[in-house]
C-alpha atoms as a PDB file:
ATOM      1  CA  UNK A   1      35.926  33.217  14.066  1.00  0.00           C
ATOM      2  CA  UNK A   2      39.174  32.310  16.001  1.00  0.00           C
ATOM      3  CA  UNK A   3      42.148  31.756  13.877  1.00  0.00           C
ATOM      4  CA  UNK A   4      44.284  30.452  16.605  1.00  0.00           C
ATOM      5  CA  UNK A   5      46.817  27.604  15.889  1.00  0.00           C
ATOM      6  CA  UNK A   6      46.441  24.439  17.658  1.00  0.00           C
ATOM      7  CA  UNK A   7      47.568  24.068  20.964  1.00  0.00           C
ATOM      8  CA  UNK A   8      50.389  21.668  21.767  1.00  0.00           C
ATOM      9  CA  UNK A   9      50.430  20.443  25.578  1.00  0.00           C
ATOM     10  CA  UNK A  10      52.442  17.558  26.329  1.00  0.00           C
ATOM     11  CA  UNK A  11      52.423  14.588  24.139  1.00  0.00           C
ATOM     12  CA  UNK A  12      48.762  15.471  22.366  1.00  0.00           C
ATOM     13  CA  UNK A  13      48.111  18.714  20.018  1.00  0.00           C
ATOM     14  CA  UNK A  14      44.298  20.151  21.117  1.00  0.00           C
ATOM     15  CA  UNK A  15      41.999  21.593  18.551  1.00  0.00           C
ATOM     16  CA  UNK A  16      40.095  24.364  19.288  1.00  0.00           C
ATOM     17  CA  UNK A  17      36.210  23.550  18.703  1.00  0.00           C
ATOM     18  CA  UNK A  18      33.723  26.081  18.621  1.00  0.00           C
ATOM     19  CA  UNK A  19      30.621  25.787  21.059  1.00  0.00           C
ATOM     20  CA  UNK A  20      27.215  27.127  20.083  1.00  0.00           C
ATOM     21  CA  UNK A  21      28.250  30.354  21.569  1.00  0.00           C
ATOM     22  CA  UNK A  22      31.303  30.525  19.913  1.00  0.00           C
ATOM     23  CA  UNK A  23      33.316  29.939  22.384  1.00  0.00           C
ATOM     24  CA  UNK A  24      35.993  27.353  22.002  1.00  0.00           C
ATOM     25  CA  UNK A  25      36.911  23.824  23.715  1.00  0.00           C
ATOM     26  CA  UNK A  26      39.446  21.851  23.104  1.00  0.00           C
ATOM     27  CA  UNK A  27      39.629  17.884  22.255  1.00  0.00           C
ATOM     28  CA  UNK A  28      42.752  16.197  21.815  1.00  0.00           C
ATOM     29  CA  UNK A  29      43.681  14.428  18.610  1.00  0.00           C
ATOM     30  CA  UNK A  30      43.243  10.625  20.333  1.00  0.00           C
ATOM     31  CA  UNK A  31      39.585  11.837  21.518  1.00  0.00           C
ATOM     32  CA  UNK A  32      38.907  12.885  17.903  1.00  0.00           C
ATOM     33  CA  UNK A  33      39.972   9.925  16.500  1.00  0.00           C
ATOM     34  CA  UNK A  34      38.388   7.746  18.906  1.00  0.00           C
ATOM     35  CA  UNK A  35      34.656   9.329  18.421  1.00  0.00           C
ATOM     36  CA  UNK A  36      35.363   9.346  14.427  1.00  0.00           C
ATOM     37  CA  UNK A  37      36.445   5.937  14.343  1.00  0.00           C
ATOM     38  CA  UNK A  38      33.468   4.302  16.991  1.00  0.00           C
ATOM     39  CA  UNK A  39      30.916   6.126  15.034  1.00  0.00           C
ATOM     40  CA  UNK A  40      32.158   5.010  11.457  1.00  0.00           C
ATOM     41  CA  UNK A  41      32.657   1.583  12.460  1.00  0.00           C
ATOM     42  CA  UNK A  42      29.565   1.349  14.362  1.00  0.00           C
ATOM     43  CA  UNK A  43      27.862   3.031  11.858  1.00  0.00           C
ATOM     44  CA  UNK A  44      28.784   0.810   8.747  1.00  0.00           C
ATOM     45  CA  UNK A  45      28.878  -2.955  10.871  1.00  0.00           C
ATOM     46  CA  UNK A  46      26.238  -5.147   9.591  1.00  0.00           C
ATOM     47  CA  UNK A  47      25.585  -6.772  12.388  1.00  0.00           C
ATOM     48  CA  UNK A  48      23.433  -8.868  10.597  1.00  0.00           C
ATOM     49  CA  UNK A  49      26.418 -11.375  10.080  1.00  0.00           C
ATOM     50  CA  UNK A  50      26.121 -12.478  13.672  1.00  0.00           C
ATOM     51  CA  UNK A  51      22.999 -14.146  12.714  1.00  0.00           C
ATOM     52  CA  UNK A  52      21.876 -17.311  10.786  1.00  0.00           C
ATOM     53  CA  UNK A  53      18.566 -16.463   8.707  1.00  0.00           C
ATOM     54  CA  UNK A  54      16.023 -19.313   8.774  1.00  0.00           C
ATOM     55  CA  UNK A  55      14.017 -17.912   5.799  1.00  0.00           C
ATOM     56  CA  UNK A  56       9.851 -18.864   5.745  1.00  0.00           C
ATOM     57  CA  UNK A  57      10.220 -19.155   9.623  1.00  0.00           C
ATOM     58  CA  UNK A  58       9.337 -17.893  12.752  1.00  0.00           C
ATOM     59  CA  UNK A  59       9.847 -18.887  16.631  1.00  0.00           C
ATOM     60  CA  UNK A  60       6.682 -20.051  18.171  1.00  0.00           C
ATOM     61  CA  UNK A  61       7.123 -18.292  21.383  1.00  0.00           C
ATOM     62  CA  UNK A  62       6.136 -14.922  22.541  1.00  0.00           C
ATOM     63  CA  UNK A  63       8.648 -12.717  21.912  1.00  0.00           C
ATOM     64  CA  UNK A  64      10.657 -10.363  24.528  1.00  0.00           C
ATOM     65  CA  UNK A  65      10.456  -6.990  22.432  1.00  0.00           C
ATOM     66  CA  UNK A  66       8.893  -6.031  19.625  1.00  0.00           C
ATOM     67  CA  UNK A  67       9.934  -3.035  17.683  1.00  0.00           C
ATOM     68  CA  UNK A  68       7.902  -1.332  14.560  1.00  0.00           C
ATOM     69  CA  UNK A  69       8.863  -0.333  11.378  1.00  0.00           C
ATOM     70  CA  UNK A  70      12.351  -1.065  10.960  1.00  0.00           C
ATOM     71  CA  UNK A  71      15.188  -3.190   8.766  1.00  0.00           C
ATOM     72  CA  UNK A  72      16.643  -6.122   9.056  1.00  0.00           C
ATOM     73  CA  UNK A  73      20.045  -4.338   9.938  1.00  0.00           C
ATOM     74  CA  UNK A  74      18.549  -2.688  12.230  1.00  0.00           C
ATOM     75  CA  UNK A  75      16.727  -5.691  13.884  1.00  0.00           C
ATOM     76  CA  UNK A  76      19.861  -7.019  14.376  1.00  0.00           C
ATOM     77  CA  UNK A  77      21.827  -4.475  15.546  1.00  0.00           C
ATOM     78  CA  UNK A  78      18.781  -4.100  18.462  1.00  0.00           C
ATOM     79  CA  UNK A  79      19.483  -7.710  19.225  1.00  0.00           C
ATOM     80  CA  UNK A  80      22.826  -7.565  19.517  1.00  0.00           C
ATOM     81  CA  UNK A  81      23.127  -4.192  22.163  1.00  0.00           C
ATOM     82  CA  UNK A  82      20.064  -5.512  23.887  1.00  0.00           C
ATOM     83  CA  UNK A  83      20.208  -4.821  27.714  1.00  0.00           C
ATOM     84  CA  UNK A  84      17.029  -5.828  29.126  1.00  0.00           C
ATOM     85  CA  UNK A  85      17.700  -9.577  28.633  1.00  0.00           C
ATOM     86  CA  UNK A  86      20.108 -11.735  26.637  1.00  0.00           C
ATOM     87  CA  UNK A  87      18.754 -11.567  22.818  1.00  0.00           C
ATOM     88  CA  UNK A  88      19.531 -14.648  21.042  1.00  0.00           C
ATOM     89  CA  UNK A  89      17.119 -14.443  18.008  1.00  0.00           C
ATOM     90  CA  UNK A  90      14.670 -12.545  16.135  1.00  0.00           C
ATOM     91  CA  UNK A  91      11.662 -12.769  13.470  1.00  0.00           C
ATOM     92  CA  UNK A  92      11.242 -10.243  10.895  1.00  0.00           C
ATOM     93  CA  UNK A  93       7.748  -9.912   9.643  1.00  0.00           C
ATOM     94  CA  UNK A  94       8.519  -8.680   6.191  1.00  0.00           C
ATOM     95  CA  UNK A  95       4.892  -7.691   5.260  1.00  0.00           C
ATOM     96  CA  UNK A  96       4.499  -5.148   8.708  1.00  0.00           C
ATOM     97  CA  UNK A  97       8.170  -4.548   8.889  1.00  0.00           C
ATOM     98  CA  UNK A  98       8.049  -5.590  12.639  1.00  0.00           C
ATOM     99  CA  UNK A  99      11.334  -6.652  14.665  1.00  0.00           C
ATOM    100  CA  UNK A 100      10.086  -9.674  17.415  1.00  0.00           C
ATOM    101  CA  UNK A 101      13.406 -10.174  19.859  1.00  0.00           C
ATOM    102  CA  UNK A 102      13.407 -13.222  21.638  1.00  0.00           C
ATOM    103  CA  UNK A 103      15.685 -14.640  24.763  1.00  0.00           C
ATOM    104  CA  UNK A 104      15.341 -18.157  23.650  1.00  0.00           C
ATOM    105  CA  UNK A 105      15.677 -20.079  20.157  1.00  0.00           C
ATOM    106  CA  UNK A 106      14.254 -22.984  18.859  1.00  0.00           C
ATOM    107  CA  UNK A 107      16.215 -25.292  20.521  1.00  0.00           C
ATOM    108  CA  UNK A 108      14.413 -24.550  23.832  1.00  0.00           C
ATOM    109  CA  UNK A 109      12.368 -26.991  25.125  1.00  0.00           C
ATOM    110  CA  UNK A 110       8.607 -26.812  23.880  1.00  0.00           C
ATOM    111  CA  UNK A 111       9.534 -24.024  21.216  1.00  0.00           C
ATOM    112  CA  UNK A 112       9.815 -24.748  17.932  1.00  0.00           C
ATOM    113  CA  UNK A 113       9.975 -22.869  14.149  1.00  0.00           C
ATOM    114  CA  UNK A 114       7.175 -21.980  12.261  1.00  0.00           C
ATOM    115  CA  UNK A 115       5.983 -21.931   8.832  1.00  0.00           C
ATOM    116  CA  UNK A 116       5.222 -18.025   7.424  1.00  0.00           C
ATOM    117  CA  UNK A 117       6.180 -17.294   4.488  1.00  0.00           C
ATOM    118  CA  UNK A 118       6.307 -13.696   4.944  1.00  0.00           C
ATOM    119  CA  UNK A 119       8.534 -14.413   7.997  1.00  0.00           C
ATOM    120  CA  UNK A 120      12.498 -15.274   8.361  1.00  0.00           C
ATOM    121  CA  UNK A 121      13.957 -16.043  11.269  1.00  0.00           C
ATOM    122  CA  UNK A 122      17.766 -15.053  13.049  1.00  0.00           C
ATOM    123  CA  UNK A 123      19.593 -17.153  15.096  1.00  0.00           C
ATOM    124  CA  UNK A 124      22.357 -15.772  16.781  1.00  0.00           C
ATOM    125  CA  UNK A 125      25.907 -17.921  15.586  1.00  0.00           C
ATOM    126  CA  UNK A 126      27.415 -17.188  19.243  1.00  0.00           C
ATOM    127  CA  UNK A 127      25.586 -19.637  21.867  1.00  0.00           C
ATOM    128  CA  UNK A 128      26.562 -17.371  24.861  1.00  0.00           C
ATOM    129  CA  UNK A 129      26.337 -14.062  26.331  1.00  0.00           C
ATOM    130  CA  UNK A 130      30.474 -13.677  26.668  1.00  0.00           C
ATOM    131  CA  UNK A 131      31.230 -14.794  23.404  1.00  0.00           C
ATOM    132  CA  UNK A 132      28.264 -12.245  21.744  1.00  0.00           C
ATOM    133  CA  UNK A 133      29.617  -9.374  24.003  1.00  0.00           C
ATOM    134  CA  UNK A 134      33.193  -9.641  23.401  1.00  0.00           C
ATOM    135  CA  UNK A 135      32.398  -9.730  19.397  1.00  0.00           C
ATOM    136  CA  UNK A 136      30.255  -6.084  19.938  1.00  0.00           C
ATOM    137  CA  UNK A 137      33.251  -4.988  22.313  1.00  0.00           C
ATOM    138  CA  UNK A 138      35.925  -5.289  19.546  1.00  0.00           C
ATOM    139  CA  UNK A 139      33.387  -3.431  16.893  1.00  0.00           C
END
């Protein structure tokens, strides 16, 4: 193993990192920090406090996306990064642990909230795209 010292260039010190071949890189200290600090804050956000629950509810609309066997936190962190379309709520099905993600909420005309009880529904607190994005963008 390479015992070298850190190297100092400029106004950043660089780290050596080993490689699988043990060969070294280096990474400065701000691109360190950076990837520590996206993927502990990313990693512990509950993003489920973007959402309102509606528990004993469910959207009676087909839904976008559905993804299997998964959390709540997890449901809502897929709504929230969703690409594909503009996620504004979900259902969990607690009994088959399945995520539905819809593009519209209740308050769309001709859709409207079910009774299930083994069903709660999410409706996103932000009512647009910009403001939903820029709260992800500063997580």
């Amino acid at each position: 193993m390479d015992k070298r010292p850190p190297i100092v260039s400029g106004e950043f010190c660089h780290f050596p990192l080993p490689d699988v071949k043990h060969r070294f890189h280096c990474i400065s200290l701000l691109k360190m920090l950076t990837l520590f600090y996206s993927t502990a804050v990313l990693a512990t956000t509950d993003f489920r406090s973007l959402y309102t629950r509606l528990p004993g509810r469910y959207l009676s609309a087909i839904p976008e996306k559905v993804i299997n066997d998964v959390t709540i936190s997890v449901c809502a962190r897929s709504c929230a990064r969703e690409t594909e379309f503009e996620c504004q709520s979900f259902d969990i099905d607690n009994r088959k642990r399945e995520c539905h993600l819809h593009s519209h909420t209740h308050r769309n005309p001709g859709i409207v909230l079910e009774y299930a009880p083994d069903m709660d529904h999410y409706r996103s607190m932000s009512c647009t795209k910009h403001n939903k994005s820029s709260i992800i963008k500063s997580i």
